[in-house]
C-alpha atoms as a PDB file:
ATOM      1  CA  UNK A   1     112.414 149.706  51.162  1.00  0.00           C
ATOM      2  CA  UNK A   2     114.073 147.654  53.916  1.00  0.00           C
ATOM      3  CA  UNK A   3     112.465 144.936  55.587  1.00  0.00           C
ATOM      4  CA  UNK A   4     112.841 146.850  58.980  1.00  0.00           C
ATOM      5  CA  UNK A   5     111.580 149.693  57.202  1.00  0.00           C
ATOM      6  CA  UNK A   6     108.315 147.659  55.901  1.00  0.00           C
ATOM      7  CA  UNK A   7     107.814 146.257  59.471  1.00  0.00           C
ATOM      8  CA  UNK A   8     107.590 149.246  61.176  1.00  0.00           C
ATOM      9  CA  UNK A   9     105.478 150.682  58.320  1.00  0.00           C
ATOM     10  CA  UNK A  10     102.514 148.189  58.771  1.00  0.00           C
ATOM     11  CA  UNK A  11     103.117 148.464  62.115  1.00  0.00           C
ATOM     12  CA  UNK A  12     101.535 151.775  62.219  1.00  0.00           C
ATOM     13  CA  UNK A  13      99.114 150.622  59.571  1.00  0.00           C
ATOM     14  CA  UNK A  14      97.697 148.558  61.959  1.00  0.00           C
ATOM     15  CA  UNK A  15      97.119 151.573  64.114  1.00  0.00           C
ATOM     16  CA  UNK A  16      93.761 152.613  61.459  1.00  0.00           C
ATOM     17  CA  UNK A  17      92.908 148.635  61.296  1.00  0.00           C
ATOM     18  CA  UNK A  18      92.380 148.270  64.878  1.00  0.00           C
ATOM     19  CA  UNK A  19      90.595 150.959  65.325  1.00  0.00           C
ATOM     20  CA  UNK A  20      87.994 150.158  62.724  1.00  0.00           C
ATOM     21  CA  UNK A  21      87.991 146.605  64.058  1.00  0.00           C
ATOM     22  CA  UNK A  22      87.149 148.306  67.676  1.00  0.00           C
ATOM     23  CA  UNK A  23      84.163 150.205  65.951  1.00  0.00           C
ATOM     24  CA  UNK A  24      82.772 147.094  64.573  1.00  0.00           C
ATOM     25  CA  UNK A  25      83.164 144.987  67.447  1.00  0.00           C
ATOM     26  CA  UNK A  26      81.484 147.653  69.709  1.00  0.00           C
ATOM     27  CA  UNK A  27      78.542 148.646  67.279  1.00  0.00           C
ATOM     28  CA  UNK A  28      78.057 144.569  67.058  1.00  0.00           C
ATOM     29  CA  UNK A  29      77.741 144.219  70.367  1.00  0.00           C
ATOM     30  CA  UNK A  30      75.069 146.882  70.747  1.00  0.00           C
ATOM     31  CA  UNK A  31      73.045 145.151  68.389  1.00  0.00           C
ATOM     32  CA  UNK A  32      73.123 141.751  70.127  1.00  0.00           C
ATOM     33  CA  UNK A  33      69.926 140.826  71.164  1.00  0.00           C
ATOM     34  CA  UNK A  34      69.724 141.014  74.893  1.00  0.00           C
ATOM     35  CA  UNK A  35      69.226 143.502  77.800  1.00  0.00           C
ATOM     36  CA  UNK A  36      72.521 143.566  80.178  1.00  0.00           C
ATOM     37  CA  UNK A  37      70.383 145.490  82.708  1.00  0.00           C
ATOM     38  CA  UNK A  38      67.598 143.026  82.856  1.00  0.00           C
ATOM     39  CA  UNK A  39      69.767 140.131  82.414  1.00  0.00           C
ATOM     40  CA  UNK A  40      72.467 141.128  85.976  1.00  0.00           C
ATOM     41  CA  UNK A  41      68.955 141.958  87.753  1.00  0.00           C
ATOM     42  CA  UNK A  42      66.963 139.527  89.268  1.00  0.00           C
ATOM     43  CA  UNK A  43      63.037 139.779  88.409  1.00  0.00           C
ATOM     44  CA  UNK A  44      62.309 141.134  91.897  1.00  0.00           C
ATOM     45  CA  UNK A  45      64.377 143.501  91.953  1.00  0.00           C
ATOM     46  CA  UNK A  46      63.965 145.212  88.688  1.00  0.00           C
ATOM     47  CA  UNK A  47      62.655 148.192  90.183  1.00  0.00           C
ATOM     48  CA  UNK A  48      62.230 151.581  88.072  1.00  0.00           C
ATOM     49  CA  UNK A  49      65.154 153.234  90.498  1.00  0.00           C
ATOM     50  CA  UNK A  50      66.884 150.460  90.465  1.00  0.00           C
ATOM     51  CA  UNK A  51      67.607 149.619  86.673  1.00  0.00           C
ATOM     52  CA  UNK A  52      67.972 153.658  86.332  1.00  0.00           C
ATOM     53  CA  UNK A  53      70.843 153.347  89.039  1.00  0.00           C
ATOM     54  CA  UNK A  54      72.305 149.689  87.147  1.00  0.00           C
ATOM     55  CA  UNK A  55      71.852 151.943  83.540  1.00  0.00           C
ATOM     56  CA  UNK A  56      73.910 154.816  85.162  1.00  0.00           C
ATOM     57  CA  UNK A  57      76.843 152.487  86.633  1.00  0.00           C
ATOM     58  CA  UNK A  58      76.867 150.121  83.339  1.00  0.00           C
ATOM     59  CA  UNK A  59      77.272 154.553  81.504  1.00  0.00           C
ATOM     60  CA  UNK A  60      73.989 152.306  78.927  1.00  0.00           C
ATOM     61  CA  UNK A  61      71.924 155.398  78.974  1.00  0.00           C
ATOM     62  CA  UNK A  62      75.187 157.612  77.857  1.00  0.00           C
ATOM     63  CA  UNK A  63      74.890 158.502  73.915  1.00  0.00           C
ATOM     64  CA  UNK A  64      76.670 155.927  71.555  1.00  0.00           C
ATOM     65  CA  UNK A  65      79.577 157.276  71.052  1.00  0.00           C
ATOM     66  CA  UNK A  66      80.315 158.651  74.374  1.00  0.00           C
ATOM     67  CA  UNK A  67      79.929 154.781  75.307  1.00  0.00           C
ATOM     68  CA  UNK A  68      82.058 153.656  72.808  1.00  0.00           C
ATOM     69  CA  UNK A  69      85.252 156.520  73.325  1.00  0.00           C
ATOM     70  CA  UNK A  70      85.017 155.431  77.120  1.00  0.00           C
ATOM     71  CA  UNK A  71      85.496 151.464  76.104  1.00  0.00           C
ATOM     72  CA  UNK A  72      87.950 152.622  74.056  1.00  0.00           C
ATOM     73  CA  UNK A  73      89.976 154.559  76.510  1.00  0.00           C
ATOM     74  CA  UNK A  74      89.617 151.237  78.971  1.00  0.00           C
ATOM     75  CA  UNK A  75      90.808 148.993  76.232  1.00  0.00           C
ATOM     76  CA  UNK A  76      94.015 151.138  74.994  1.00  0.00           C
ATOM     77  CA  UNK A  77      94.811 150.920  78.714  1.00  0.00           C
ATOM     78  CA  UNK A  78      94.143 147.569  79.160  1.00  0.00           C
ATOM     79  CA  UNK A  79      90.943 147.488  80.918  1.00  0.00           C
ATOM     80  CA  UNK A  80      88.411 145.650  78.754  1.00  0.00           C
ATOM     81  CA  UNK A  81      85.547 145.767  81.591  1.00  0.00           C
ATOM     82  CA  UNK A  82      84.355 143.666  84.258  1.00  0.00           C
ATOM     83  CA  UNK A  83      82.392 140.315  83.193  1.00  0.00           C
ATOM     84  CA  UNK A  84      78.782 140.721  84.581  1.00  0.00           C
ATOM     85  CA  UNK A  85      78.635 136.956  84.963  1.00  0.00           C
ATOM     86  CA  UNK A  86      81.362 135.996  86.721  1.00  0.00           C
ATOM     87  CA  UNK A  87      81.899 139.869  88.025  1.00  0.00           C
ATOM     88  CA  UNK A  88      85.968 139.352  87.189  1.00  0.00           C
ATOM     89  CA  UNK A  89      87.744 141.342  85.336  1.00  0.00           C
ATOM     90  CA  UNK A  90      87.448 140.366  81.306  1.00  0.00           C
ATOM     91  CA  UNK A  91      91.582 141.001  80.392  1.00  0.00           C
ATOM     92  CA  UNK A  92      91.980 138.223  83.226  1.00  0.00           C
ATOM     93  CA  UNK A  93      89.719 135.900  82.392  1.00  0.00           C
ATOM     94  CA  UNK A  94      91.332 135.754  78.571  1.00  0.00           C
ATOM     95  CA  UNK A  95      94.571 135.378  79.652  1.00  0.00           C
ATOM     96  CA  UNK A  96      93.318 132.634  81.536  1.00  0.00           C
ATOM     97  CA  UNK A  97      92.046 130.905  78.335  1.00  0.00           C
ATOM     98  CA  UNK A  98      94.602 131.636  76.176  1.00  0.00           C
ATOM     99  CA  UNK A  99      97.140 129.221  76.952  1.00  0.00           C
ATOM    100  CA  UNK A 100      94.685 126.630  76.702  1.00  0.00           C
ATOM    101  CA  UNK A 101      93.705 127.220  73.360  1.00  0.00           C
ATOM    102  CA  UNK A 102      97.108 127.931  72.977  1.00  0.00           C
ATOM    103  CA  UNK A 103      98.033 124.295  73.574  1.00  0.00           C
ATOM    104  CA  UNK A 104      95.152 123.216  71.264  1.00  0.00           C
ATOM    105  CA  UNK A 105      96.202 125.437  68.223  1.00  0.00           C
ATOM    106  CA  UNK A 106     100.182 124.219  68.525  1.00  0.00           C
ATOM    107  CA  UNK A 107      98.504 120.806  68.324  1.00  0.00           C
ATOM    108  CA  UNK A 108      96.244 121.233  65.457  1.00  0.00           C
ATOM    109  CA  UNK A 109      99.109 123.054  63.306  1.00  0.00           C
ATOM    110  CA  UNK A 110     101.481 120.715  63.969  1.00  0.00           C
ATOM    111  CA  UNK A 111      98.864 117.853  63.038  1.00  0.00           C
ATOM    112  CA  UNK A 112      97.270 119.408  59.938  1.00  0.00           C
ATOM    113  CA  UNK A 113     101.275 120.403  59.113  1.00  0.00           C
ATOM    114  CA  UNK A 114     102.407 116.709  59.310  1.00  0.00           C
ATOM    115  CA  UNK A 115      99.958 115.095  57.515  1.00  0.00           C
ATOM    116  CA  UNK A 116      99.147 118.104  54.992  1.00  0.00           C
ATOM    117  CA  UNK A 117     102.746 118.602  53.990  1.00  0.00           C
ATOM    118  CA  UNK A 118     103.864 115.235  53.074  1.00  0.00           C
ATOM    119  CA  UNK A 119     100.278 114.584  51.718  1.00  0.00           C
ATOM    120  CA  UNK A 120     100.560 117.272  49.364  1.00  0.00           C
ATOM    121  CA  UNK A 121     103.942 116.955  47.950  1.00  0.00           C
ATOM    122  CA  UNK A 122     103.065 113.284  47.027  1.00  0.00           C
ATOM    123  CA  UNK A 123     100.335 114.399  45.387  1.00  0.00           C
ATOM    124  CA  UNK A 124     101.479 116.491  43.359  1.00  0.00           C
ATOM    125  CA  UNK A 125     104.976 114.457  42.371  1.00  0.00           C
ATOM    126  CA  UNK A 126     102.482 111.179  41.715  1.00  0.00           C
ATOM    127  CA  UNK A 127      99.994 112.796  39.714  1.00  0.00           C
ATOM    128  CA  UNK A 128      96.908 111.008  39.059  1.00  0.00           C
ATOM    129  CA  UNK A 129      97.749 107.770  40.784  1.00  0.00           C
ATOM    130  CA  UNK A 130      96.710 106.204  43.347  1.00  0.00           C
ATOM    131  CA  UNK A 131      99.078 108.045  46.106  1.00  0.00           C
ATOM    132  CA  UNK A 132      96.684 111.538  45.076  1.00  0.00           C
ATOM    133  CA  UNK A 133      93.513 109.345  44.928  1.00  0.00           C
ATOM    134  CA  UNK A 134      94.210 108.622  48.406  1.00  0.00           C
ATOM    135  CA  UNK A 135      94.698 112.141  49.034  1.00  0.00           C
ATOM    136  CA  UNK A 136      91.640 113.456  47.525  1.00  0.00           C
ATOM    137  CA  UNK A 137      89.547 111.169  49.244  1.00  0.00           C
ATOM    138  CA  UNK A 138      91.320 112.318  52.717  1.00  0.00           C
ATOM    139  CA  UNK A 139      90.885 115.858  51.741  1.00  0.00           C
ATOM    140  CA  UNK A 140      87.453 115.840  50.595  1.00  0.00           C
ATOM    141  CA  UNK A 141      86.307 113.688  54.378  1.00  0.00           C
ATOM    142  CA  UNK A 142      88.574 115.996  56.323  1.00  0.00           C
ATOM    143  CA  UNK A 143      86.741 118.968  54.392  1.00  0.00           C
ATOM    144  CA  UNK A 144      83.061 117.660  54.540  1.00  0.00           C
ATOM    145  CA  UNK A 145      83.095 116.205  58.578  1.00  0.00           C
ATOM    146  CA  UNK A 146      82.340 118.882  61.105  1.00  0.00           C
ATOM    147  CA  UNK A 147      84.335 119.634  64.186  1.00  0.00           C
ATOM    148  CA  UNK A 148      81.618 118.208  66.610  1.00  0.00           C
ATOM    149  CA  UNK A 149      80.541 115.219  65.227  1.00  0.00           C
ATOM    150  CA  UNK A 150      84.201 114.451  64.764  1.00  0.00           C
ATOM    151  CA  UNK A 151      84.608 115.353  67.823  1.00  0.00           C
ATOM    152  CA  UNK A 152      81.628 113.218  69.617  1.00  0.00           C
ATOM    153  CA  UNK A 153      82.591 110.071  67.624  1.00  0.00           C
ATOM    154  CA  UNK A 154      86.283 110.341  68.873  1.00  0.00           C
ATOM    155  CA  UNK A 155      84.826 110.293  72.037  1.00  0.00           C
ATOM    156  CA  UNK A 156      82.540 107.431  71.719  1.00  0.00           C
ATOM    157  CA  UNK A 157      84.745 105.341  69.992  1.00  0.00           C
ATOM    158  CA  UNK A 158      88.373 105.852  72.051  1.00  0.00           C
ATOM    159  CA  UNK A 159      86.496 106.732  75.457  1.00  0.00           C
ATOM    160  CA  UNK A 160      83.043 104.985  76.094  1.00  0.00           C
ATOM    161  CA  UNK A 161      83.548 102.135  73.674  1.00  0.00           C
ATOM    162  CA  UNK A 162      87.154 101.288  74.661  1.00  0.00           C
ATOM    163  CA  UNK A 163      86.504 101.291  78.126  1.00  0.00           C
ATOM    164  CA  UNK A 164      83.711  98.586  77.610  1.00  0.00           C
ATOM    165  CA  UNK A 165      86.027  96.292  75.392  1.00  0.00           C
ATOM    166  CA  UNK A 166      88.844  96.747  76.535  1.00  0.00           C
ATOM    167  CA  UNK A 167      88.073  97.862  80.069  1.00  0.00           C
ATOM    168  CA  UNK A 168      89.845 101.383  80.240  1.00  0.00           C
ATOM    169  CA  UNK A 169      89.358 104.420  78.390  1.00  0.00           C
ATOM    170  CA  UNK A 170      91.802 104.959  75.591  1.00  0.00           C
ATOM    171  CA  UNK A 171      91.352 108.649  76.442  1.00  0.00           C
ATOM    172  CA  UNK A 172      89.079 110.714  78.604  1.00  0.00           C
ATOM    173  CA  UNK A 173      85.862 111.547  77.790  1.00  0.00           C
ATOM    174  CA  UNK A 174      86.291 115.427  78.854  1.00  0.00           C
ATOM    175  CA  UNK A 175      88.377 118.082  80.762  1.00  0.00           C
ATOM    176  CA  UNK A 176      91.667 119.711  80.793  1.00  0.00           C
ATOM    177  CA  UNK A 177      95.107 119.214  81.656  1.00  0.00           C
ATOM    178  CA  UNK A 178      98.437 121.226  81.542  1.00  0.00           C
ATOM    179  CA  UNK A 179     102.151 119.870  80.881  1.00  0.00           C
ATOM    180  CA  UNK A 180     102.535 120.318  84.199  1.00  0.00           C
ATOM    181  CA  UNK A 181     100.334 117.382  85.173  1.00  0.00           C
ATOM    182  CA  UNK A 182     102.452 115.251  83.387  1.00  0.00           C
ATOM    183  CA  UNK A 183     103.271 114.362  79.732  1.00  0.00           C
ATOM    184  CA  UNK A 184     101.812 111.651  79.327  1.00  0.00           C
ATOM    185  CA  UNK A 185      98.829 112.878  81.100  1.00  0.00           C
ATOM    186  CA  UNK A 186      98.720 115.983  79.248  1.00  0.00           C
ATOM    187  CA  UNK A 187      98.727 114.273  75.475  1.00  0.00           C
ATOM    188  CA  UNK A 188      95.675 112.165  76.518  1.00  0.00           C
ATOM    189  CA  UNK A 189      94.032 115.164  77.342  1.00  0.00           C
ATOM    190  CA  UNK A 190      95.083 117.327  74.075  1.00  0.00           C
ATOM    191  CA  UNK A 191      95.714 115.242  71.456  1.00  0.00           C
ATOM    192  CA  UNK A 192      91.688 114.227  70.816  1.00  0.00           C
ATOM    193  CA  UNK A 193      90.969 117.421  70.165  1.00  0.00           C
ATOM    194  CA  UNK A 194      93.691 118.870  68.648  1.00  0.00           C
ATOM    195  CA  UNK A 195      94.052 116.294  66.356  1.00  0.00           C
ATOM    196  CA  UNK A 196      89.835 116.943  65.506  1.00  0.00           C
ATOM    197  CA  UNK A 197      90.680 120.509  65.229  1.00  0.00           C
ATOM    198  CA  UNK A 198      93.823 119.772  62.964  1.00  0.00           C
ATOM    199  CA  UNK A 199      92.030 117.230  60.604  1.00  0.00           C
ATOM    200  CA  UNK A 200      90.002 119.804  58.331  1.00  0.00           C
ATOM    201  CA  UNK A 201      92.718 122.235  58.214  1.00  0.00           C
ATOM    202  CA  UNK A 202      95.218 119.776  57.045  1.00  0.00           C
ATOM    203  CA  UNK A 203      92.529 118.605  54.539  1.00  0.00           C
ATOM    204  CA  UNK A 204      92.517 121.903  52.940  1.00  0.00           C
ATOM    205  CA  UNK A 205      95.924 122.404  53.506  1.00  0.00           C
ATOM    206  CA  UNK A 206      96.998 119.499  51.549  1.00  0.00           C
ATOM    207  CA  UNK A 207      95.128 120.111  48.743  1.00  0.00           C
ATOM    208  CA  UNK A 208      96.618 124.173  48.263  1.00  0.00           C
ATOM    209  CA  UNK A 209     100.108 122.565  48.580  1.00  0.00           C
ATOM    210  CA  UNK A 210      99.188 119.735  46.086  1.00  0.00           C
ATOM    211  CA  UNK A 211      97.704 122.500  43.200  1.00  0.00           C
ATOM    212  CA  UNK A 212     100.828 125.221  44.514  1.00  0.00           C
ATOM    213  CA  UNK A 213     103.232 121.967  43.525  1.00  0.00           C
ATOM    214  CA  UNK A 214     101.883 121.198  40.442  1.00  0.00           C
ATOM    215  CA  UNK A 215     101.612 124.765  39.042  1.00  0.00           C
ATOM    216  CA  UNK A 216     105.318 125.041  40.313  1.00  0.00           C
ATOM    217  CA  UNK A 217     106.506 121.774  38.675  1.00  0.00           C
ATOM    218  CA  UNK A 218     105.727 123.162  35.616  1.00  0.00           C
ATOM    219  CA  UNK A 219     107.198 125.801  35.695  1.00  0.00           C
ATOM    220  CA  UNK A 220     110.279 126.501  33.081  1.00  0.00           C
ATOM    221  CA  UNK A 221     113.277 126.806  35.905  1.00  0.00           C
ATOM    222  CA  UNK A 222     112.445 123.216  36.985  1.00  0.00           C
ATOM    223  CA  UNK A 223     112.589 122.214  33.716  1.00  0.00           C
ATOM    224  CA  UNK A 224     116.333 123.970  33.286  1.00  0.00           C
ATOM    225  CA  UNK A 225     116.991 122.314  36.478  1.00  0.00           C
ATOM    226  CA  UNK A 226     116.305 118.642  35.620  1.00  0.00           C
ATOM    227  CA  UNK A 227     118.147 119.305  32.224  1.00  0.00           C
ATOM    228  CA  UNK A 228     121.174 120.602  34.144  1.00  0.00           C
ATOM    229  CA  UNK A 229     121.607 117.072  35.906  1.00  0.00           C
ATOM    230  CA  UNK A 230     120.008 117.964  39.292  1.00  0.00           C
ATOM    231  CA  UNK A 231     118.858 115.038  41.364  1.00  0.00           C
ATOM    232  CA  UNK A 232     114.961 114.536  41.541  1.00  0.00           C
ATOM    233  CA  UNK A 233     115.081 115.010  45.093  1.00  0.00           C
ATOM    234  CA  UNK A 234     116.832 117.766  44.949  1.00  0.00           C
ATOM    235  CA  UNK A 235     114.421 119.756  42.387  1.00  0.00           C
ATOM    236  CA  UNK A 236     111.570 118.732  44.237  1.00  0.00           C
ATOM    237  CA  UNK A 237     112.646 119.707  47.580  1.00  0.00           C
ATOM    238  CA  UNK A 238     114.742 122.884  46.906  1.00  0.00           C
ATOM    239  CA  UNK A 239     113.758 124.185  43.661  1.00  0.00           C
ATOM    240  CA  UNK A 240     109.727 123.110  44.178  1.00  0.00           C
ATOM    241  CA  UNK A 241     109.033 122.653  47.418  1.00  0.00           C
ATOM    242  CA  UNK A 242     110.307 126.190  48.498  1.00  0.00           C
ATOM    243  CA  UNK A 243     108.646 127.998  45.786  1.00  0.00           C
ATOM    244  CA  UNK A 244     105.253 126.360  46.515  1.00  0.00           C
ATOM    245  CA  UNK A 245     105.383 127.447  49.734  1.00  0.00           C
ATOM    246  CA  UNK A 246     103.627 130.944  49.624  1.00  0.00           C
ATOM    247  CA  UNK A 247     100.408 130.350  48.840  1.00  0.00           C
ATOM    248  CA  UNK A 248     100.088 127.496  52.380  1.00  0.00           C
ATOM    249  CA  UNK A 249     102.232 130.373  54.009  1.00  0.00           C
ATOM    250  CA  UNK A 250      99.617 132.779  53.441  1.00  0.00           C
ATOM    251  CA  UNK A 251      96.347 130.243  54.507  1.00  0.00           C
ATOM    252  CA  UNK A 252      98.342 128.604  57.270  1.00  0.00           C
ATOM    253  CA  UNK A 253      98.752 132.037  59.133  1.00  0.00           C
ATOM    254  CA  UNK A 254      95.114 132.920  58.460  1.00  0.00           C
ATOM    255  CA  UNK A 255      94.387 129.600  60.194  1.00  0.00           C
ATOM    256  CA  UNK A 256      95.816 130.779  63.377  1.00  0.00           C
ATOM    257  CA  UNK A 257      93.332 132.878  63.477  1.00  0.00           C
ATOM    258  CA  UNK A 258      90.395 130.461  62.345  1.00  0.00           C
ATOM    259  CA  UNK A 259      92.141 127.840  64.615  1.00  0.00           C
ATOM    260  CA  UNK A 260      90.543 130.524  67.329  1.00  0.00           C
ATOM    261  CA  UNK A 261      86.851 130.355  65.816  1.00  0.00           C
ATOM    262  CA  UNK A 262      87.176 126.540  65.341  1.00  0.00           C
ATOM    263  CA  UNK A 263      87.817 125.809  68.714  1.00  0.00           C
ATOM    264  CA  UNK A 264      84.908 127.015  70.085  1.00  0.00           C
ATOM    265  CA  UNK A 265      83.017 123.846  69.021  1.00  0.00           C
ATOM    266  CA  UNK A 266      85.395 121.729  69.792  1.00  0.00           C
ATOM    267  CA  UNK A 267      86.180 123.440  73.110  1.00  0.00           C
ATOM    268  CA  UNK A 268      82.856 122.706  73.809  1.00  0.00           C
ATOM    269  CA  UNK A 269      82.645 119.458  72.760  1.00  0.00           C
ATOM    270  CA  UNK A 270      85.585 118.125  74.826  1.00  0.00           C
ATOM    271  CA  UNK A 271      85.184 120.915  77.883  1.00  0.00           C
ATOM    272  CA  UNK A 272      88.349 122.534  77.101  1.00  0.00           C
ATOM    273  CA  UNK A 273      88.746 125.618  78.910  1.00  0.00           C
ATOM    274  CA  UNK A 274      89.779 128.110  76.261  1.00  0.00           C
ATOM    275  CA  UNK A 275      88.916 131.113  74.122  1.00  0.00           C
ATOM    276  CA  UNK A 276      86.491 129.205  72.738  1.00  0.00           C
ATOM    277  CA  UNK A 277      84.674 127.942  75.310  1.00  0.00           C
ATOM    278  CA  UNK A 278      84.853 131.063  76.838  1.00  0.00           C
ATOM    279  CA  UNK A 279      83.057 132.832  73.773  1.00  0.00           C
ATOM    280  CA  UNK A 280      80.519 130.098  74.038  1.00  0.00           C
ATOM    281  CA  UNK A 281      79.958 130.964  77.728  1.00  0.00           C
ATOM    282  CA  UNK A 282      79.891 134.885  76.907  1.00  0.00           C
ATOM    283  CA  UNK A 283      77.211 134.434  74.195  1.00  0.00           C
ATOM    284  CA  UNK A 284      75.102 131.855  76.466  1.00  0.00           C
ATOM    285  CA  UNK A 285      74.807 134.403  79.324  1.00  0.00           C
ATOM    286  CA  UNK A 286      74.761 137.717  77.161  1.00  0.00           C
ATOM    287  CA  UNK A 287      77.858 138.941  78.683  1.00  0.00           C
ATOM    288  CA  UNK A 288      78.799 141.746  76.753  1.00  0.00           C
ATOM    289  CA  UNK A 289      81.737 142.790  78.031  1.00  0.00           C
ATOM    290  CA  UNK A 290      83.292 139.527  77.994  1.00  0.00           C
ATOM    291  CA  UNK A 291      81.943 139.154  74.325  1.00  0.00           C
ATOM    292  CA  UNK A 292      83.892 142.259  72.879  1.00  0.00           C
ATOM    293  CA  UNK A 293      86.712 141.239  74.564  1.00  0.00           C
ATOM    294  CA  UNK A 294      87.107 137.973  73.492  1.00  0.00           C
ATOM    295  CA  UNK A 295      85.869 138.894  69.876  1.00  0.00           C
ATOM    296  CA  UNK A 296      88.328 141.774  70.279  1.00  0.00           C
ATOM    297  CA  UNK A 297      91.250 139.641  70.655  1.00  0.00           C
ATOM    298  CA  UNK A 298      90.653 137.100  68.142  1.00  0.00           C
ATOM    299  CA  UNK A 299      90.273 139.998  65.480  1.00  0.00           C
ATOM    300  CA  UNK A 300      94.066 141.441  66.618  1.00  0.00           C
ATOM    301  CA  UNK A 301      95.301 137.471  66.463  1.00  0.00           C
ATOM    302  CA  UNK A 302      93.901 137.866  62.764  1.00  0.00           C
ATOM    303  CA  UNK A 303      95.783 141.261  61.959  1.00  0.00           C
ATOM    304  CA  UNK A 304      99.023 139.957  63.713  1.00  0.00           C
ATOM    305  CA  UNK A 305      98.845 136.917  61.740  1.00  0.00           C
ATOM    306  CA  UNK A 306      98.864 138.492  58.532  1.00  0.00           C
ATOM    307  CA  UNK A 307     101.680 140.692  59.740  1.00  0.00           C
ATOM    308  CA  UNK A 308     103.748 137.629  60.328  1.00  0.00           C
ATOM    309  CA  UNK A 309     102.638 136.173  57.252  1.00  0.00           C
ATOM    310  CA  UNK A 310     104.063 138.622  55.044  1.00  0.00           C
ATOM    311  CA  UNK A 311     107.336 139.526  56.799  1.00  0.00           C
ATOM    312  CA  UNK A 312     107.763 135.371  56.668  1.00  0.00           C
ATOM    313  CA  UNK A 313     107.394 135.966  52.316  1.00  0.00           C
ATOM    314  CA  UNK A 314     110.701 137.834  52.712  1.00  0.00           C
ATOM    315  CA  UNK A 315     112.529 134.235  53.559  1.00  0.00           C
ATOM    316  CA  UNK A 316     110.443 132.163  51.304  1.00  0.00           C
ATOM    317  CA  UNK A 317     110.887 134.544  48.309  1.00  0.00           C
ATOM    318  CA  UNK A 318     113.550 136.711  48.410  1.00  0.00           C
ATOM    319  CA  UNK A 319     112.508 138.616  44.851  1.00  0.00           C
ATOM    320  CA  UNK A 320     109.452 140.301  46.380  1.00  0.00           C
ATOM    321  CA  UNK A 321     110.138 143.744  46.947  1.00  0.00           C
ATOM    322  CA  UNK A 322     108.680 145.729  50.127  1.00  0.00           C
ATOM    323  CA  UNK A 323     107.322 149.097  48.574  1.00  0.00           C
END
């Protein structure tokens, strides 16, 4: 089978996936503790007529599953509902918030990528020496520190305690801003907390490409390889390196996804006006609507992600077969 072939054959295996995600998602909501009818009505005006008229608008007192095919018809066509905070449409608020966390996951990658990378391959080419001591120390902090606290000390030390010895803050303490507010502007404003966002992942990161290396290096054809005469670099680089690869392949696409559920600490920790924020805002007010959307479209960035992730094995290993 054809790689075109295999892509458009998961592509309609998706098809079953998403709807079983949208099942889940929906019957999860319904079980969230909360009453949307008592929660958009104020106390004095939670009338018997008028939380019968609210039910009837909201289609509540319709049977489960009628509920669920009519969400389901709205989403297919775009229309994930109408936030009953804010009263704005939910597909419009998430778009607002994606490029946001957008910005923050490019960050975080590209962090946890740089430092995991190089980090790894050392490791695993200086064995047991003080290069991969260094590394398992840095992997097991990066693994063990949450995301907040990481977060809040970033803050105190680079915002609040720069600015009283030095007199400015290093960074600010909060808030967003876009590339189009300026470069220079715009990195003060990401890099805190895409860099706390990228730490753990690079932590773990590192260590999968340090044990992928090893087991690799091991292996018989690098063996034939080093007999043959081939430079050290080169049999780390191209016969190692590239062969190593598909195991971090396959945990660095899932953590696009996770990248999405990390950031809603984070988010919240620096006021970053993302997905994840904006989940921690839907579950705060018991906006349901806004919930499934945004839970919705985190569980498609998951399924996508593993798409990509596989197609992507087809360049790293050109042996696997796509049956």
């Amino acid at each position: 089978m054809g790689l075109g072939n295999y892509v458009l054959k998961r592509l309609l295996l998706l098809i079953p996936v998403l709807l079983g995600v949208s099942v889940i998602v929906f019957l999860l909501m319904k079980i969230t503790p909360g009453d949307p009818v008592t929660t958009l009505l104020p106390p004095e005006a939670r009338s018997p007529e008028n939380i019968r008229r609210l039910e009837q608008r909201l289609g509540v007192g319709d049977p489960l599953y009628i509920q669920y095919l009519s969400w389901l018809e709205n989403a297919i066509q775009g229309d994930l509902g109408q936030s009953y905070s804010t009263r704005e449409p939910v597909v419009r608020m998430i778009a607002i918030s994606i490029w946001p966390t957008v910005q923050l996951a490019i960050v975080a990658l590209a962090v946890a990528t740089l430092i995991a990378i190089p980090m790894g391959v050392l490791g695993a080419v200086y064995k047991d020496t003080w290069v991969d001591h260094i590394g398992r120390v840095f992997a097991f902090l990066g693994i063990s520190m949450p995301s907040f606290w990481l977060g809040i000390m970033v803050i105190l030390i680079f915002s609040l305690f720069w600015r009283g010895w030095f007199g400015f803050q290093l960074i600010p303490s909060g808030g967003y801003a876009g590339p189009s507010d300026g470069m220079v502007t715009w990195m003060r404003h990401v890099l805190p907390p895409g860099i706390t966002l990228g730490v753990g992942y690079a932590a773990l990161t590192a260590r999968l490409t340090r044990s992928s290396m090893v087991e690799v290096l091991n292996e018989e054809f690098v063996e034939t390889a080093r007999a043959k005469g081939v430079k050290e670099k080169s049999v780390i680089m191209i016969h190692t390196f590239r062969n190593s690869l598909i195991p971090v392949v396959t945990v660095m696409g899932l953590q696009i996804g996770f990248l999405m559920n990390g950031a809603i600490v984070v988010e919240q920790v620096f006021q970053w006006p993302g997905i994840g924020l904006l989940l921690y805002d839907a579950v705060i007010s018991t906006d349901i609507p806004l919930l499934q959307g945004v839970v919705l479209f985190v569980a498609v960035v998951f399924v996508v992600s593993n798409l990509v992730v596989d197609v992507l094995y087809a360049y790293l290993d050109p042996r696997i077969k796509y049956e």
